[in-house]
Protein backbone atom coordinates (compact mmCIF):
# COMPACT_ATOMS: atom_id res chain seq x y z
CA UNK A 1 0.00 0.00 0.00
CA UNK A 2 1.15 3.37 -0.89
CA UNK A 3 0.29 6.49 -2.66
CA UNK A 4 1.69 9.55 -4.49
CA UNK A 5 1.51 11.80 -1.83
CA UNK A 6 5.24 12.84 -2.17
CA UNK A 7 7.40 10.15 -4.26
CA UNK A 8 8.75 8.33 -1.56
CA UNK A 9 5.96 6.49 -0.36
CA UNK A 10 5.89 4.68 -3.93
CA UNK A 11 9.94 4.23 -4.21
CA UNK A 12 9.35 2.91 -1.08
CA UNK A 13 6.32 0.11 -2.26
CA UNK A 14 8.42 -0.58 -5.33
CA UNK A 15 11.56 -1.51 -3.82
CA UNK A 16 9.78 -3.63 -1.33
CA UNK A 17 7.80 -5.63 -4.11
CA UNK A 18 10.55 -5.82 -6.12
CA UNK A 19 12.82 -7.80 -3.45
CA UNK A 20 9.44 -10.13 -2.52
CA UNK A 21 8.66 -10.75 -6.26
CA UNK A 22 12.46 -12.11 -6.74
CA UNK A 23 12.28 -14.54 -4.09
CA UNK A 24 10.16 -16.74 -6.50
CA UNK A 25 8.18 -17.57 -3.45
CA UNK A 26 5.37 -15.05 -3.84
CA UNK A 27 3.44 -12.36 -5.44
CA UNK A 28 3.61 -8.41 -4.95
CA UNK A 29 0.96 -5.90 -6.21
CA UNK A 30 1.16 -1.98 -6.07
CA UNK A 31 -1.97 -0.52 -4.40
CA UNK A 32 -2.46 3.43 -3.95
CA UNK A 33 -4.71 3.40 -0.97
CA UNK A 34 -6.47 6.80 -2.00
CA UNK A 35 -6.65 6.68 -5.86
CA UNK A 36 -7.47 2.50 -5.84
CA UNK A 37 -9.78 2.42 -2.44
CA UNK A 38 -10.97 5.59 -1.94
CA UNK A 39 -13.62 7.48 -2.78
CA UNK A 40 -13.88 11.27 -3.33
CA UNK A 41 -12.46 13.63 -2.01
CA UNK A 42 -9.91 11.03 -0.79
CA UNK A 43 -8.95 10.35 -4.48
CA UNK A 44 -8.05 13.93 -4.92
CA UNK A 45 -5.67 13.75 -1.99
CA UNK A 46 -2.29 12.93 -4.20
CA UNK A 47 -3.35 15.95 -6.62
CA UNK A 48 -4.01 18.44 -3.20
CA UNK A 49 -1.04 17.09 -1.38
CA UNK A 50 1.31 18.16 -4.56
CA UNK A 51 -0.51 21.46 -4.86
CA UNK A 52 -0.10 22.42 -0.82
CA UNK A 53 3.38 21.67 -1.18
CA UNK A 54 4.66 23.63 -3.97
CA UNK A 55 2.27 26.56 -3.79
CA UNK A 56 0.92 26.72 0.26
CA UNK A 57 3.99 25.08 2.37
CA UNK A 58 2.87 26.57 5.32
CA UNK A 59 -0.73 25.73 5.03
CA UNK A 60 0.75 22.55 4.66
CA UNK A 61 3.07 22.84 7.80
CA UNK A 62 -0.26 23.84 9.63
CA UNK A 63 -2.35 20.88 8.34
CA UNK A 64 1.19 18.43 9.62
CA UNK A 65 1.01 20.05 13.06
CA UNK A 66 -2.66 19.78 13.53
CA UNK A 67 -3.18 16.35 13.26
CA UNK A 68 -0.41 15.79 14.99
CA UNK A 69 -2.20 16.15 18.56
CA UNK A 70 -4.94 13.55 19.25
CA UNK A 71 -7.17 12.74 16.74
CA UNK A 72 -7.72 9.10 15.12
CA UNK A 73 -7.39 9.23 11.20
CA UNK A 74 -9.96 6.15 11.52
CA UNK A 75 -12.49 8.64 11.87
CA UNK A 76 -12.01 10.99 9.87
CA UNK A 77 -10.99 8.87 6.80
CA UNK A 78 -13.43 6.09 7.72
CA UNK A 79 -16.39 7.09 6.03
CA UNK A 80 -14.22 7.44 2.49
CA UNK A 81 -11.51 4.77 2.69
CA UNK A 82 -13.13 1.72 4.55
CA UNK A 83 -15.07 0.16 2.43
CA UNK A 84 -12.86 0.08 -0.38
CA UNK A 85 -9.66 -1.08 1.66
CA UNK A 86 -12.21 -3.91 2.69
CA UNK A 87 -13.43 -4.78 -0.94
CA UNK A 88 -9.82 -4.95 -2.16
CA UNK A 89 -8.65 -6.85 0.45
CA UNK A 90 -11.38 -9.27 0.20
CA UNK A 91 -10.56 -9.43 -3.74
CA UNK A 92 -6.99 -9.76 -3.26
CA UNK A 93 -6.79 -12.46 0.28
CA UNK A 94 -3.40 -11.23 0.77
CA UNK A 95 -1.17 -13.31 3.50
CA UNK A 96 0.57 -10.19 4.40
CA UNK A 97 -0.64 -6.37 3.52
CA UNK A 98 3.03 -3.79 3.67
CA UNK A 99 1.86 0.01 4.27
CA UNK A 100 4.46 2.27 3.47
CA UNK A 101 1.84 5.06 4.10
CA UNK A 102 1.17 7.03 6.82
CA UNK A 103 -2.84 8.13 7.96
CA UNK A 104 -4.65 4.81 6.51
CA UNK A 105 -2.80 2.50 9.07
CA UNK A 106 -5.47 1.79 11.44
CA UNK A 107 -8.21 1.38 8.59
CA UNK A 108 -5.77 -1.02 6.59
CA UNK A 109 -4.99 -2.73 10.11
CA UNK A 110 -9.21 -4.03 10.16
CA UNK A 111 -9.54 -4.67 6.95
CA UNK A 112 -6.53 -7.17 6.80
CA UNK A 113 -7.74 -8.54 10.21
CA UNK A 114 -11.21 -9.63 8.10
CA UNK A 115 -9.16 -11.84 5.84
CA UNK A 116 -6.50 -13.17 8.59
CA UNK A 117 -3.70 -11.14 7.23
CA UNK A 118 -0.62 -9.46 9.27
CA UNK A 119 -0.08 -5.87 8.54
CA UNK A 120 3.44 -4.40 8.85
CA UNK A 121 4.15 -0.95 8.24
CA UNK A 122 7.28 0.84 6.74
CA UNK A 123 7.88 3.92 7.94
CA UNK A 124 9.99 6.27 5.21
CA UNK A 125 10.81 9.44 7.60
CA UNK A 126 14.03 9.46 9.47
CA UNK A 127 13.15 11.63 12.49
CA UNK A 128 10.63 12.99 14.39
CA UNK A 129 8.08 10.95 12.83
CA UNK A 130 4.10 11.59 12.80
CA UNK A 131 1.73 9.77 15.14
CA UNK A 132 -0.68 8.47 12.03
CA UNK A 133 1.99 6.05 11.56
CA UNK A 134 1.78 4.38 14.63
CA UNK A 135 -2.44 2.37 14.83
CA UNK A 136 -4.04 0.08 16.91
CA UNK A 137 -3.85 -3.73 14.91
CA UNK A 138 -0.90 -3.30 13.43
CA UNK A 139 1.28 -6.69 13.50
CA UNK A 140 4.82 -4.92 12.84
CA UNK A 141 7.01 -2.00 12.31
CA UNK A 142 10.10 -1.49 10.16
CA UNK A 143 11.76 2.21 10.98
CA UNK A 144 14.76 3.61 9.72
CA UNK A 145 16.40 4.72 12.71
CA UNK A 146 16.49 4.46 16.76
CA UNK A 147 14.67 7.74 16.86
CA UNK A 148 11.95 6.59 14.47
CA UNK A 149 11.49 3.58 16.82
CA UNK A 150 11.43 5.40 19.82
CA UNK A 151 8.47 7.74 18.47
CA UNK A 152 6.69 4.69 17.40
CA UNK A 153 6.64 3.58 21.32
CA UNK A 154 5.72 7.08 22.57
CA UNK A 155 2.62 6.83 20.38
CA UNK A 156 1.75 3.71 21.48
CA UNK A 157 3.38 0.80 19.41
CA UNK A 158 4.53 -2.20 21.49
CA UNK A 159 8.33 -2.44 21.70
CA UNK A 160 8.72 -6.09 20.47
CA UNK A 161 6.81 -5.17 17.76
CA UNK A 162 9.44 -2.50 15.85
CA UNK A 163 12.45 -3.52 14.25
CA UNK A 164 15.03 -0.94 13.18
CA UNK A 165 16.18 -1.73 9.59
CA UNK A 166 16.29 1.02 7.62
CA UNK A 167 14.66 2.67 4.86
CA UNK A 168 13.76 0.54 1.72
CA UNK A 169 15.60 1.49 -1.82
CA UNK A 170 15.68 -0.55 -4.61
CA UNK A 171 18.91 -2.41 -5.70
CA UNK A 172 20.19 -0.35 -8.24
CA UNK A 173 20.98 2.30 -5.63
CA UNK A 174 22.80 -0.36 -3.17
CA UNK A 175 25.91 -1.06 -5.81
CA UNK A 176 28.58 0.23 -4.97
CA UNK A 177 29.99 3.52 -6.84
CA UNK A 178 32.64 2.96 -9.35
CA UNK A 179 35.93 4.17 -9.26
CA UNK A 180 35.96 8.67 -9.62
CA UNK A 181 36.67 8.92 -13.28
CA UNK A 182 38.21 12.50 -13.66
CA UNK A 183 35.91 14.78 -15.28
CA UNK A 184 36.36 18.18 -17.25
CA UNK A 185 34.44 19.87 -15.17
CA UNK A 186 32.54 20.21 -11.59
CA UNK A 187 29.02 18.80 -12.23
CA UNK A 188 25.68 19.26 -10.12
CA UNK A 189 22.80 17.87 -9.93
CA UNK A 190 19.40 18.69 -8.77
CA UNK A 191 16.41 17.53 -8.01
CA UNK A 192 13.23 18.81 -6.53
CA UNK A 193 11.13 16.28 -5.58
CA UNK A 194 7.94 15.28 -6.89
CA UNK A 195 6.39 18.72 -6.33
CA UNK A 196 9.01 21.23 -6.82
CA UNK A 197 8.39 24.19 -5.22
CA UNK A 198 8.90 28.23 -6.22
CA UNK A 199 11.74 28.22 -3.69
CA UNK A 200 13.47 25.40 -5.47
CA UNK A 201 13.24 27.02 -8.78
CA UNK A 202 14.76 30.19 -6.97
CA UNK A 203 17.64 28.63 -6.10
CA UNK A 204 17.98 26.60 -9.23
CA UNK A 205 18.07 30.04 -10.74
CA UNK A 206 20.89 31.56 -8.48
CA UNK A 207 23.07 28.12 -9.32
CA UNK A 208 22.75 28.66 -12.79
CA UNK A 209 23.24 32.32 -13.26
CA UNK A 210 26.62 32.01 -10.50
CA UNK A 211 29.88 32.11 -12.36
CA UNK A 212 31.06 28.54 -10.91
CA UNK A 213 32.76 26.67 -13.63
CA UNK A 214 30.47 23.69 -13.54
CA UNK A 215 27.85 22.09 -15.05
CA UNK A 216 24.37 22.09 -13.72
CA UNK A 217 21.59 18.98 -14.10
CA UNK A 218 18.18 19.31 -12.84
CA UNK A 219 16.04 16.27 -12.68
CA UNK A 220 12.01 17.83 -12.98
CA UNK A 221 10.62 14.17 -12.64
CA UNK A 222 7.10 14.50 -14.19
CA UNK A 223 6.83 18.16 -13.40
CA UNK A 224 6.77 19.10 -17.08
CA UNK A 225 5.67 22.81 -16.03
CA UNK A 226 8.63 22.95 -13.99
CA UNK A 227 11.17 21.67 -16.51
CA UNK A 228 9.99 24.63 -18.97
CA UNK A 229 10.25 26.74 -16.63
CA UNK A 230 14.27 25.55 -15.92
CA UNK A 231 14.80 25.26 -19.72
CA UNK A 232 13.97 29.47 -20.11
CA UNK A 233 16.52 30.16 -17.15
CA UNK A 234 18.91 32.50 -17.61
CA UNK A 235 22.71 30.55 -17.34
CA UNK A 236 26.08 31.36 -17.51
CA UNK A 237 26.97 27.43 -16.99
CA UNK A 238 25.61 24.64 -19.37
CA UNK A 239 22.77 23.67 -17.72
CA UNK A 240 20.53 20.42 -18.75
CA UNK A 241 16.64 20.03 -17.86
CA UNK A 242 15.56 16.23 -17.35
CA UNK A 243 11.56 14.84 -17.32
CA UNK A 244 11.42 11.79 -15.38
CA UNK A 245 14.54 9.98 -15.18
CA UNK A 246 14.25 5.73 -14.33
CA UNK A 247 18.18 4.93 -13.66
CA UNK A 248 18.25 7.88 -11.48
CA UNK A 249 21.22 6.07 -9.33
CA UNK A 250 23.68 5.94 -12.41
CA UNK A 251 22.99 9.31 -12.48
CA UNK A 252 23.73 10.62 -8.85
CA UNK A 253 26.62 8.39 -9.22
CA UNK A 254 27.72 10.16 -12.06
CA UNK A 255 27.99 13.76 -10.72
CA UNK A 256 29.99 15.72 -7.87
CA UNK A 257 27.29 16.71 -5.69
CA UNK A 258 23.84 16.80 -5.07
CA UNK A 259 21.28 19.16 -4.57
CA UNK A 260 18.30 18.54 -3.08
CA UNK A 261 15.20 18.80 -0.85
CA UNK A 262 14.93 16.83 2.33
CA UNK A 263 12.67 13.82 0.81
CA UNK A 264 14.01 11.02 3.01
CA UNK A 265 14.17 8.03 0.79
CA UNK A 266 16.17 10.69 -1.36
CA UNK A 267 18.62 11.01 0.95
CA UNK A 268 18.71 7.19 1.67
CA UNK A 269 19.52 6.61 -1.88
CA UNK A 270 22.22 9.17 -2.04
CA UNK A 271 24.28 7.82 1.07
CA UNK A 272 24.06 4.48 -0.53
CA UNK A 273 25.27 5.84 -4.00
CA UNK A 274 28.10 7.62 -2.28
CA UNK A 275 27.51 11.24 -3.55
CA UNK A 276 28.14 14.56 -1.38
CA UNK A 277 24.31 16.25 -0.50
CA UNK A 278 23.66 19.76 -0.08
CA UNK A 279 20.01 20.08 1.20
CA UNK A 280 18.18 23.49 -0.66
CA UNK A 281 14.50 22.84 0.32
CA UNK A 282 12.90 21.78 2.92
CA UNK A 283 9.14 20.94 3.50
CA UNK A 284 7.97 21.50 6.74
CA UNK A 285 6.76 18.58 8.53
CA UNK A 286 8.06 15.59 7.87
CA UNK A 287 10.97 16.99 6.25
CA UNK A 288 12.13 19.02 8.52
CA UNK A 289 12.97 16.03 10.66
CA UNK A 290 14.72 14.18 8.56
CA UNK A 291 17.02 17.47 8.11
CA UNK A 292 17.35 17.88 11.23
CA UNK A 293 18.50 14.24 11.70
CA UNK A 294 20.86 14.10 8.96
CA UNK A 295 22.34 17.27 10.12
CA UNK A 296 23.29 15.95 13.48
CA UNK A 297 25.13 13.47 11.79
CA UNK A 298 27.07 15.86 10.01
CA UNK A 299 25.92 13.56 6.68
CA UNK A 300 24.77 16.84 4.37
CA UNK A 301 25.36 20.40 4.22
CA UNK A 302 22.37 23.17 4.32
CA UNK A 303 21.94 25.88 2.18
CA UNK A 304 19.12 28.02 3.67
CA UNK A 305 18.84 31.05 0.97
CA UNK A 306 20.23 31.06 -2.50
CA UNK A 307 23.42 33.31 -1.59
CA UNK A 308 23.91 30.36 0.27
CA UNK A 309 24.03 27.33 -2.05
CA UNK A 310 26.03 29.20 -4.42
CA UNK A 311 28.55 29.57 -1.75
CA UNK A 312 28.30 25.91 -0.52
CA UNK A 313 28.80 24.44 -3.63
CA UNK A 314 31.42 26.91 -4.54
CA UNK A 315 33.53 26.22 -1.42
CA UNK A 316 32.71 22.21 -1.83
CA UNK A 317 34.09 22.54 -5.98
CA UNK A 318 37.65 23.47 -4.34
CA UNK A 319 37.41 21.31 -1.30
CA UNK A 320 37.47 17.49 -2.19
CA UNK A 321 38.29 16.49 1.22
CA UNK A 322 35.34 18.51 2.44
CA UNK A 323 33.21 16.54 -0.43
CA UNK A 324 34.69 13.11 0.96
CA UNK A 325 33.84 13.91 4.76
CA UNK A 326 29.83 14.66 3.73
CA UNK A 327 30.25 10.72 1.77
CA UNK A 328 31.88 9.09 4.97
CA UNK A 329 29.31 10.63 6.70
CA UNK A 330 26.54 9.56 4.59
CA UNK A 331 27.79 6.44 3.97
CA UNK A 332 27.43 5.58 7.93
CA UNK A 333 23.61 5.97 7.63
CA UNK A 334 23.47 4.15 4.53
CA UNK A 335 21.32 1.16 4.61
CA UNK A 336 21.85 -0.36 1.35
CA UNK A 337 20.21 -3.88 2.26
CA UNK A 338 17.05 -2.52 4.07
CA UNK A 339 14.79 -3.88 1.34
CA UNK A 340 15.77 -7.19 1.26
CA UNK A 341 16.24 -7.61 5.05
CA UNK A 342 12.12 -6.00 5.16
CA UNK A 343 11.32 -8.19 2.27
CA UNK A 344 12.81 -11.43 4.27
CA UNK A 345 11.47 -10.72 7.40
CA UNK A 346 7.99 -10.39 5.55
CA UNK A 347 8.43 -14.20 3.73
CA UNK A 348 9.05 -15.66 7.33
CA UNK A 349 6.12 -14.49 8.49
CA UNK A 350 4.51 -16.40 5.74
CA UNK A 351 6.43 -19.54 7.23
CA UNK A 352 4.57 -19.23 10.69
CA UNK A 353 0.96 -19.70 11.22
CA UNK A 354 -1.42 -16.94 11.32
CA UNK A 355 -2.82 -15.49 15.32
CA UNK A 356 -5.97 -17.58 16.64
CA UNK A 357 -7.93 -14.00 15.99
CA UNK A 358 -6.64 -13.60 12.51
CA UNK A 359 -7.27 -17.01 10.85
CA UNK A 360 -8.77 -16.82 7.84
CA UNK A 361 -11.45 -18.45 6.48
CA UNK A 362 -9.67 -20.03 3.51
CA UNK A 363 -6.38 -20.83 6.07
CA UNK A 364 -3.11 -19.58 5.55
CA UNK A 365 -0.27 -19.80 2.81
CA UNK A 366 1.93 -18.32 0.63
């Protein structure tokens, strides 16, 4: 279960189902809870989330904080997402149902109980994590970190029941970089998320109109507004606009630093590719833990304004040593085998019988 509320929920969903469909020992299939099982407005939620954050971050950063004090997402999404968790679920009579979605965990956790399945949720943020992670039902929790864990108890998750893995990336990202080839000159890239946001493009801007003798790549993704909009900048460096981009991991592995936004399994796949990160954007909530965790490892730099990044990356083009510090760093968070440790753990699960109080009617199996 995911959806496209943000990219990483899906990156997330695909690695996961990529590692369980090569085990030859079951079958995987991608839901998105909202667009698949909801009904409206709940299918419009992937279209508002990437509307709040590029145009109204801090109506977002309200909404975040908000439900963040007591209030059950099982009734408020209830009356929209129920039913049609339970219909697909009944369709489907999955053995095990993986949620690497926040809000729809406590719905997701009854519906799976109705057809004797375990539920074990994924949690993608590094830091400081939200409460709708953490429901009532749910059989199991991967997190990424200590902290992660240790929020998962505060809201109410039994201890036995969390595991601290990491975060799930596919395996193109966990190879090892090649050997630096020497290249004729310092290249960037950038990406801006899903969303992008006018504060990304601003800095975008200030990269490519600096005089640093470099190159400058900006990955869009499926934004195709936003890669116009980087095509008609005004540059004094060759600068490249890419669409969507599928072997994104060549790529990062390819370049001399990276700039991005705080998207956690983002930063996940860069420590495992082994490429400096310089942090430009940063969307409050969820986001703004994972900085702040990443940070405190000393693992990226920050560039709050524009003046900033041009600064960072200038003083990071003449300081290699500098550059190789951020990839040690990195590299110590780096969980490169996350997926298929989640993905293995989930198979033995299939090995043990279900709970007395979630045996299902047809029995258990793989």
């Amino acid at each position: 279960m995911h959806s496209r509320v943000g990219g990483g929920h899906l990156s997330a969903a695909r690695a996961l189902a990529a590692e369980l469909e090569v085990s030859g020992r079951c079958t995987a299939r991608l839901v998105d809870a909202y667009v698949e099982c909801g009904r409206w407005p709940v299918t419009r939620f992937p279209t508002l989330y990437a509307s709040l954050a590029r145009q109204h971050p801090l109506l977002w950063s309200l909404l975040y904080s908000t439900t963040s004090r007591q209030l059950n997402p099982s009734w408020i999404m209830g009356p929209f997402l129920r039913r049609g968790l339970r219909h697909r679920l009944r369709r489907e009579r999955p053995d095990v149902v993986v949620s690497a979605l926040p809000v729809v965990n406590g719905l997701l956790a009854g519906a799976a109980a109705r057809v004797g399945a375990r539920l074990e949720v994924v949690l993608t943020d590094w830091h400081s994590v939200h409460p709708f992670w953490q429901a009532h039902g749910v059989d199991h929790y991967t997190t990424p970190t200590e902290s992660a864990r240790a929020d998962c108890i505060r809201f109410g998750a039994p201890p036995e029941s969390i595991d601290v893995v990491g975060i799930p990336i596919r395996r193109e990202f966990a190879a090892p970089r090649p050997p630096t080839r020497r290249r004729d000159r310092f290249t960037i890239l950038s990406m801006v998320g899903a969303e992008g946001s006018p504060r990304a493009l601003r800095n975008i801007a200030a990269l490519a109109s600096s005089d640093l003798d470099g190159r400058l790549i900006v990955v869009c993704g499926r934004n195709d507004e936003l890669r116009q909009q980087v095509e008609r900048l005004s540059a004094r460096m060759p600068l490249r606009a890419l669409g969507f981009v599928e072997d994104i991991a060549t790529l990062m592995r390819s370049v001399d630093v990276l700039v991005t936004k705080a998207g956690g399994l983002t930063l996940a796949e860069a420590f495992c590719c082994g490429v400096p990160v310089v942090i430009h954007d940063v969307l409050a909530g969820q986001e703004a833990g994972n900085l702040e965790y990443v940070l405190a490892h000393g693992a990226v730099e920050y560039a709050l304004t524009p003046a900033m990044l041009v600064r960072t990356i200038r003083e990071l083009a003449s300081d290699p040593a500098r550059r190789a510090r951020l990839v040690q760093r990195g590299s110590a968070l780096a969980r490169p085998d996350a997926a298929r440790q989640i993905a293995a753990n989930v198979l033995r699960w299939l090995e043990k019988p279900a709970p007395l109080d979630k045996a299902s009617p047809r029995g258990r199996g793989s």
